[in-house]
C-alpha atoms as a PDB file:
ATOM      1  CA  UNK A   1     -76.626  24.285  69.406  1.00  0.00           C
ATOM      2  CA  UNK A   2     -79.374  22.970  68.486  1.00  0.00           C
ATOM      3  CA  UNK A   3     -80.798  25.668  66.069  1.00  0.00           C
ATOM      4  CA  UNK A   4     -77.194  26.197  63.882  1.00  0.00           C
ATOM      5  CA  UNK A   5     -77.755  22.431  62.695  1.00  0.00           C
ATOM      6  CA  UNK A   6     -81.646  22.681  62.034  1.00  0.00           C
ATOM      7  CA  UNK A   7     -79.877  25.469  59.781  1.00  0.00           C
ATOM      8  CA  UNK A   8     -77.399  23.412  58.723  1.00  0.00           C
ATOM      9  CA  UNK A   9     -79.702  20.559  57.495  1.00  0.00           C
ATOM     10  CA  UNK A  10     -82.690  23.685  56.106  1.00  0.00           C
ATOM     11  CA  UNK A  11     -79.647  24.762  53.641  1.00  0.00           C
ATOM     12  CA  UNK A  12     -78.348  21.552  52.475  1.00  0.00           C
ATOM     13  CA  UNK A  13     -81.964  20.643  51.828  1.00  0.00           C
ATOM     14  CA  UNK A  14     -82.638  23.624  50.177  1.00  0.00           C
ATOM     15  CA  UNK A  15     -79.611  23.285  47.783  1.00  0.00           C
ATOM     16  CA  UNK A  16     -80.691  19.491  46.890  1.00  0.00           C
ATOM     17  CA  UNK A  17     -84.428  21.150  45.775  1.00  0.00           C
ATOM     18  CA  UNK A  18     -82.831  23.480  44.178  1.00  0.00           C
ATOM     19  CA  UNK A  19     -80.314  21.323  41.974  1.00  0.00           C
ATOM     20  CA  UNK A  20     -83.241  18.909  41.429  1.00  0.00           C
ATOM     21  CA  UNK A  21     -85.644  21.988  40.194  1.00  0.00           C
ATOM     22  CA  UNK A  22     -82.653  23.323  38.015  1.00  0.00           C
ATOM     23  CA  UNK A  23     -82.209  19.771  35.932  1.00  0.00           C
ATOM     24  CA  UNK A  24     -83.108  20.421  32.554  1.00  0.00           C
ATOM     25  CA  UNK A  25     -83.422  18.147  29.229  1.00  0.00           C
ATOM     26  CA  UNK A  26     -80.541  17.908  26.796  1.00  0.00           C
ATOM     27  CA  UNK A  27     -80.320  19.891  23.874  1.00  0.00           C
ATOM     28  CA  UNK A  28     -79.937  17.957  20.935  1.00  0.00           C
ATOM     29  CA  UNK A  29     -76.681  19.459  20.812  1.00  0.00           C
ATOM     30  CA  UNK A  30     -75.611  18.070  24.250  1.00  0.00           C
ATOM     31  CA  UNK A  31     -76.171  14.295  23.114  1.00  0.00           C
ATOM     32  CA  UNK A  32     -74.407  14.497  20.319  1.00  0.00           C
ATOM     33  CA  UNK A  33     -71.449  15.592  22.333  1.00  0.00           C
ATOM     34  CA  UNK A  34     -72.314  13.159  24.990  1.00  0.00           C
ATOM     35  CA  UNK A  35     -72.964  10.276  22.332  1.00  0.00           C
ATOM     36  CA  UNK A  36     -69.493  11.093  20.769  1.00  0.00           C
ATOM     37  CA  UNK A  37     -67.491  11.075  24.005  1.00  0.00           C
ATOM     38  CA  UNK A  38     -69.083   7.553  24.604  1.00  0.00           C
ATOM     39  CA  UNK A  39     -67.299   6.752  21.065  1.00  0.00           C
ATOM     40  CA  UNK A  40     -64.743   8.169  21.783  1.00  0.00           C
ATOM     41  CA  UNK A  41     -63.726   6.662  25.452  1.00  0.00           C
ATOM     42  CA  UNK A  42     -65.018   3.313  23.817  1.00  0.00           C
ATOM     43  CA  UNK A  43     -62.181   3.676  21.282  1.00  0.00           C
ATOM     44  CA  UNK A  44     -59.354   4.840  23.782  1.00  0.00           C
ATOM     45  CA  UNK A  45     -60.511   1.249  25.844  1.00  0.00           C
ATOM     46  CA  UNK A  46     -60.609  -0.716  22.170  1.00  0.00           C
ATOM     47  CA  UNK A  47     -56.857   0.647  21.878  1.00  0.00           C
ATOM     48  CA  UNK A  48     -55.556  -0.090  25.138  1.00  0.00           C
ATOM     49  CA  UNK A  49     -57.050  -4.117  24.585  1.00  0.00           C
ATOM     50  CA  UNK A  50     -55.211  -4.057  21.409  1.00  0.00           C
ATOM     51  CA  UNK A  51     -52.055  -2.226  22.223  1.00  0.00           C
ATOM     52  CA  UNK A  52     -52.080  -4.609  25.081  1.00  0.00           C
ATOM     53  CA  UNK A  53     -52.861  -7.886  23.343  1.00  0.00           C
ATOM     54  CA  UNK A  54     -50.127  -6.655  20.390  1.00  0.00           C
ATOM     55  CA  UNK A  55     -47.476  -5.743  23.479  1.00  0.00           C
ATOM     56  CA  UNK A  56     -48.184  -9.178  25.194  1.00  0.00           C
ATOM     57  CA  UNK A  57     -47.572 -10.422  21.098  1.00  0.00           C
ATOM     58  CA  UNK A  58     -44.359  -8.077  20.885  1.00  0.00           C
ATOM     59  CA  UNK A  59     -43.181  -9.908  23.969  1.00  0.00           C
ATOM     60  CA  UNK A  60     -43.931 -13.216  22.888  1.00  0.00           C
ATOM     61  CA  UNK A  61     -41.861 -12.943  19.862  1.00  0.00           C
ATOM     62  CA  UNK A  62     -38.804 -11.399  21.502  1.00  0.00           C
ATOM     63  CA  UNK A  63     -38.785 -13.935  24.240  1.00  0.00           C
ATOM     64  CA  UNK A  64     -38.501 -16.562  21.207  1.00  0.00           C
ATOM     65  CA  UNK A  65     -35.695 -14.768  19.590  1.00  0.00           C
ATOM     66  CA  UNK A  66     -33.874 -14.540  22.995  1.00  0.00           C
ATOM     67  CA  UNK A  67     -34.339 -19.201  22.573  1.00  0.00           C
ATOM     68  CA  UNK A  68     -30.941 -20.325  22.541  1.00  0.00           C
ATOM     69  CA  UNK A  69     -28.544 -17.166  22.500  1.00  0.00           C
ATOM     70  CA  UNK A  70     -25.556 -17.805  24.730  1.00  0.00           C
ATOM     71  CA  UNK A  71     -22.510 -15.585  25.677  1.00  0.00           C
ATOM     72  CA  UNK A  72     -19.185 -17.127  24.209  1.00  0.00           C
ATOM     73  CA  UNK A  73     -15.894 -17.026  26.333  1.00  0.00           C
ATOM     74  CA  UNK A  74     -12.389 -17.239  25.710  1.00  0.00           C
ATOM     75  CA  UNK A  75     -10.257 -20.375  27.429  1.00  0.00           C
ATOM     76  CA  UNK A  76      -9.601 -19.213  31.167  1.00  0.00           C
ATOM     77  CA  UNK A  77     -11.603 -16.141  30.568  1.00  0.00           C
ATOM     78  CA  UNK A  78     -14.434 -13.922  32.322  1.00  0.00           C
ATOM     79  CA  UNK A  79     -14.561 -11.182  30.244  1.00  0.00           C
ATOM     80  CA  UNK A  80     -17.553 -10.714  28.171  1.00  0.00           C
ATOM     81  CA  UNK A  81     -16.196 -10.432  24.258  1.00  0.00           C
ATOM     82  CA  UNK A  82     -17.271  -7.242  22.327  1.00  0.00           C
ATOM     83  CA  UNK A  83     -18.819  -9.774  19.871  1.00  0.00           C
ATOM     84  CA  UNK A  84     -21.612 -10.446  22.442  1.00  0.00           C
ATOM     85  CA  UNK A  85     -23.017  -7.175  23.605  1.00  0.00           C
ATOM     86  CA  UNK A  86     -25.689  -7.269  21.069  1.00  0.00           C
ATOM     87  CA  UNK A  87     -27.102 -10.719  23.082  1.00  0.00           C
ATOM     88  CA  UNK A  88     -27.015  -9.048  26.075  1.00  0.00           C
ATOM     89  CA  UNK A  89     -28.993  -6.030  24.833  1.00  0.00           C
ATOM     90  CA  UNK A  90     -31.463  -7.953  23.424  1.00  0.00           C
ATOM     91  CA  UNK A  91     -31.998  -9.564  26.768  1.00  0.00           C
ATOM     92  CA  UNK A  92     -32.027  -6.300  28.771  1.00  0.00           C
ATOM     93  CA  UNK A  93     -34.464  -4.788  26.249  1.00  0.00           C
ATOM     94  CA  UNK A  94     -37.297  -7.825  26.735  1.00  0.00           C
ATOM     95  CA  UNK A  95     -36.149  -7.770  30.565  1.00  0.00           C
ATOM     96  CA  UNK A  96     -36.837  -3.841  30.136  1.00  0.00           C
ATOM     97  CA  UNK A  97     -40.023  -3.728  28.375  1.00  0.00           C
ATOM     98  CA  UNK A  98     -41.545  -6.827  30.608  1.00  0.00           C
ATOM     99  CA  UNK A  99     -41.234  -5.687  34.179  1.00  0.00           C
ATOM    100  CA  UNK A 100     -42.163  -8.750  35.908  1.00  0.00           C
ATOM    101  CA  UNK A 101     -39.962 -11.120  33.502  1.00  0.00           C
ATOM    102  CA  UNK A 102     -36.613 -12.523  36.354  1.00  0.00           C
ATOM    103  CA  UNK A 103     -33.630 -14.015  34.254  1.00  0.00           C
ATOM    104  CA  UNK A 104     -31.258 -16.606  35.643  1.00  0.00           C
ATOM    105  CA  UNK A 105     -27.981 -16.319  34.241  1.00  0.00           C
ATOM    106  CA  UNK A 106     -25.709 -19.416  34.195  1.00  0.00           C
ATOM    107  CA  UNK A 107     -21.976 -19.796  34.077  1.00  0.00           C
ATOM    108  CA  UNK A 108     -20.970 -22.517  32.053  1.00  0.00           C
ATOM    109  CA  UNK A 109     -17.083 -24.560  31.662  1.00  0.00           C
ATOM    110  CA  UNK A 110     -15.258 -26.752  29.222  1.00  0.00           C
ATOM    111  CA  UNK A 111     -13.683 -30.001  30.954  1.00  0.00           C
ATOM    112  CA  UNK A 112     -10.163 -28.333  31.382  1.00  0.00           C
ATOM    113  CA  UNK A 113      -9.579 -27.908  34.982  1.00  0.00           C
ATOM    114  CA  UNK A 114     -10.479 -28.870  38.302  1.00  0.00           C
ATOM    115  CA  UNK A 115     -14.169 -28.951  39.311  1.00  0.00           C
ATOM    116  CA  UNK A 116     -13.494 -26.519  42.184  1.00  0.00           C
ATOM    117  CA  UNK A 117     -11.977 -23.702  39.461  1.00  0.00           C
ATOM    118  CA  UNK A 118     -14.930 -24.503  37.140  1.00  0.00           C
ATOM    119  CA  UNK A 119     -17.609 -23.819  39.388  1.00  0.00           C
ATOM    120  CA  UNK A 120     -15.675 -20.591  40.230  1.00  0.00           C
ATOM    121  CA  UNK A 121     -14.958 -19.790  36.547  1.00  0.00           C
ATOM    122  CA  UNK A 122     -18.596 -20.373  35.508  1.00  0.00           C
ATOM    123  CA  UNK A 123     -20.005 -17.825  38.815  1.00  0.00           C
ATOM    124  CA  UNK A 124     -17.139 -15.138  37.231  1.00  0.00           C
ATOM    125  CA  UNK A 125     -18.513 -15.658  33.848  1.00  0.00           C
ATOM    126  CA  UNK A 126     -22.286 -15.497  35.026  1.00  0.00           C
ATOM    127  CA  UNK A 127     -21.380 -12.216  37.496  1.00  0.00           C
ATOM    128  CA  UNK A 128     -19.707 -10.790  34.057  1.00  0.00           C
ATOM    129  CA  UNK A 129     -22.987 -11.053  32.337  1.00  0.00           C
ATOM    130  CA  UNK A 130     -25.409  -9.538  35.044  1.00  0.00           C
ATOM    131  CA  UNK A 131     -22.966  -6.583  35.147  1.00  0.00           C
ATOM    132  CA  UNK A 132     -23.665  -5.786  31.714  1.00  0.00           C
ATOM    133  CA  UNK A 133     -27.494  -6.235  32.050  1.00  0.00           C
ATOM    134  CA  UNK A 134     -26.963  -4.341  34.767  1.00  0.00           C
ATOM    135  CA  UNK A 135     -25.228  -1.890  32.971  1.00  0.00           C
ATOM    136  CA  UNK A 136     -28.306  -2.352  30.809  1.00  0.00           C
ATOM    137  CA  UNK A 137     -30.285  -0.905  32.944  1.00  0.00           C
ATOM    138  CA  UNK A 138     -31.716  -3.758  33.906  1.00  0.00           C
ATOM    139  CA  UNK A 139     -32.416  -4.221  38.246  1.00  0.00           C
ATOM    140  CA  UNK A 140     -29.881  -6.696  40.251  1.00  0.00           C
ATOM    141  CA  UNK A 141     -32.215  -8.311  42.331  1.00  0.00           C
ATOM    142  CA  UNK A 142     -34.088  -9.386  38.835  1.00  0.00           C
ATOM    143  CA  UNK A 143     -31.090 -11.144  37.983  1.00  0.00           C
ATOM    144  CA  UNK A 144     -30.058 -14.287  39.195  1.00  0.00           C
ATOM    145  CA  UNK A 145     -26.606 -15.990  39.312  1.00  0.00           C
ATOM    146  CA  UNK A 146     -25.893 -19.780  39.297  1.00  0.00           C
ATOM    147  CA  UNK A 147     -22.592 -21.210  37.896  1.00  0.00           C
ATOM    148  CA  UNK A 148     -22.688 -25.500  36.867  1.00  0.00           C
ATOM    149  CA  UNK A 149     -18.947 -24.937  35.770  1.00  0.00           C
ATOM    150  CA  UNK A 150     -17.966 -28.488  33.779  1.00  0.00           C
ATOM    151  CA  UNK A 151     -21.230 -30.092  34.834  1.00  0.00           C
ATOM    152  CA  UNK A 152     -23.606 -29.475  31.642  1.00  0.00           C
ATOM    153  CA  UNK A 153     -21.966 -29.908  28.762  1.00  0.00           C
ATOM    154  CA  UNK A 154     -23.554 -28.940  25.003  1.00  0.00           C
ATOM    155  CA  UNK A 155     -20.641 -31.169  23.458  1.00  0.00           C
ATOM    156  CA  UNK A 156     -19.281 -34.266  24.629  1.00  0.00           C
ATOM    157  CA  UNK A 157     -16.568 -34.027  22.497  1.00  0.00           C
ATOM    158  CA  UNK A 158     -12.905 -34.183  24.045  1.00  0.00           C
ATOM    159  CA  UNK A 159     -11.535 -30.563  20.705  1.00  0.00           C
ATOM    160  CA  UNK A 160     -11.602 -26.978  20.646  1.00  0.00           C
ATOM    161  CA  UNK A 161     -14.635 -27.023  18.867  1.00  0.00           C
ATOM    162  CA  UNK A 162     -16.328 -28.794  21.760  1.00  0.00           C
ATOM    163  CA  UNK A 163     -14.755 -26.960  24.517  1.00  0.00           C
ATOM    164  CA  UNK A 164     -15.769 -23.628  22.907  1.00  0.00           C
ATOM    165  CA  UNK A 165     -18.926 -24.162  22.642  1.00  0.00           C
ATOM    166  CA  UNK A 166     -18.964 -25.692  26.175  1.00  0.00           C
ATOM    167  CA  UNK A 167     -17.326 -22.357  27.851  1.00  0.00           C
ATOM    168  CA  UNK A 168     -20.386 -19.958  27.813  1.00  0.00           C
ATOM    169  CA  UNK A 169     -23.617 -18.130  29.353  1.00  0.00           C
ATOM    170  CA  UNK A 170     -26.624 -19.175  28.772  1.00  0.00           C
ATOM    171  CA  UNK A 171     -30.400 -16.804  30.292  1.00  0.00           C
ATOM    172  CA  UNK A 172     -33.545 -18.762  31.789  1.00  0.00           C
ATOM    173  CA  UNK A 173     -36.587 -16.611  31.920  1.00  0.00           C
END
């Protein structure tokens, strides 16, 4: 037993004298290649810090165009209007191309009805909206639904115009 590793340690010492012994200069040849694959990998890393910095930019700026878009419902209504899809692509494409980006939606009501109805109005509306991110493409459990059915009002106002703009979905990132 004792004589196969005195072998085994004679050969792997021999190999290491011989690797050492083999080691030659570089051609000139061989540092220009090796001088051009530093400038080279130091170009691939110079790209990745600027396609990062200009994706972190990208994101940036369609986060700020997603500032303030709602989805618009009809009186009485959970069904998300043709009219609208467009929003809610736009939101699954930045909730898409940032992985770690979560979205509250919430379900919003004009005055008109009970506060019980509202609050279940404004979860349908909210539940209409993740199923089209979802639908998207976008994950469930990045999506969050809340409904404040009558409670937060963007008009005071006691007219259609008011309660229009009061009956809606609105995305917190």
């Amino acid at each position: 037993m004792k004589f196969s590793n005195l072998k085994v340690l004679f050969a792997a010492g021999f190999m290491s004298l011989m690797m050492v012994g083999c080691s030659s200069t570089p051609t000139t040849e061989e540092a220009d290649e090796s001088a051009s694959q530093e400038v080279m990998d130091k170009t691939v890393v110079e790209t990745a810090v600027t396609e990062s910095t200009s994706d972190a930019t990208d994101l940036t700026e369609m986060q700020a165009k997603l500032a303030g878009l709602v989805v618009r419902f009809d009186f009485d209504r959970s069904e998300v209007k043709s009219e609208f899809y467009d929003v809610i692509k736009a939101n699954a494409d930045y909730m898409m191309a940032n992985s770690s980006a979560n979205v509250t939606v919430s379900g919003h009501c004009d005055e008109r009805g009970t506060r019980e109805y509202n609050l279940a109005l404004g979860e349908r509306r909210a539940n209409a909206v993740k199923s089209a991110l979802i639908a998207e493409g976008v994950s469930a459990d990045r999506i969050t639904v809340i409904s404040f059915g009558e409670d937060k009002p963007v008009s005071e106002a006691h007219n259609e115009e008011a309660w229009s703009a009061n009956r809606r979905a609105e995305f917190s990132y």
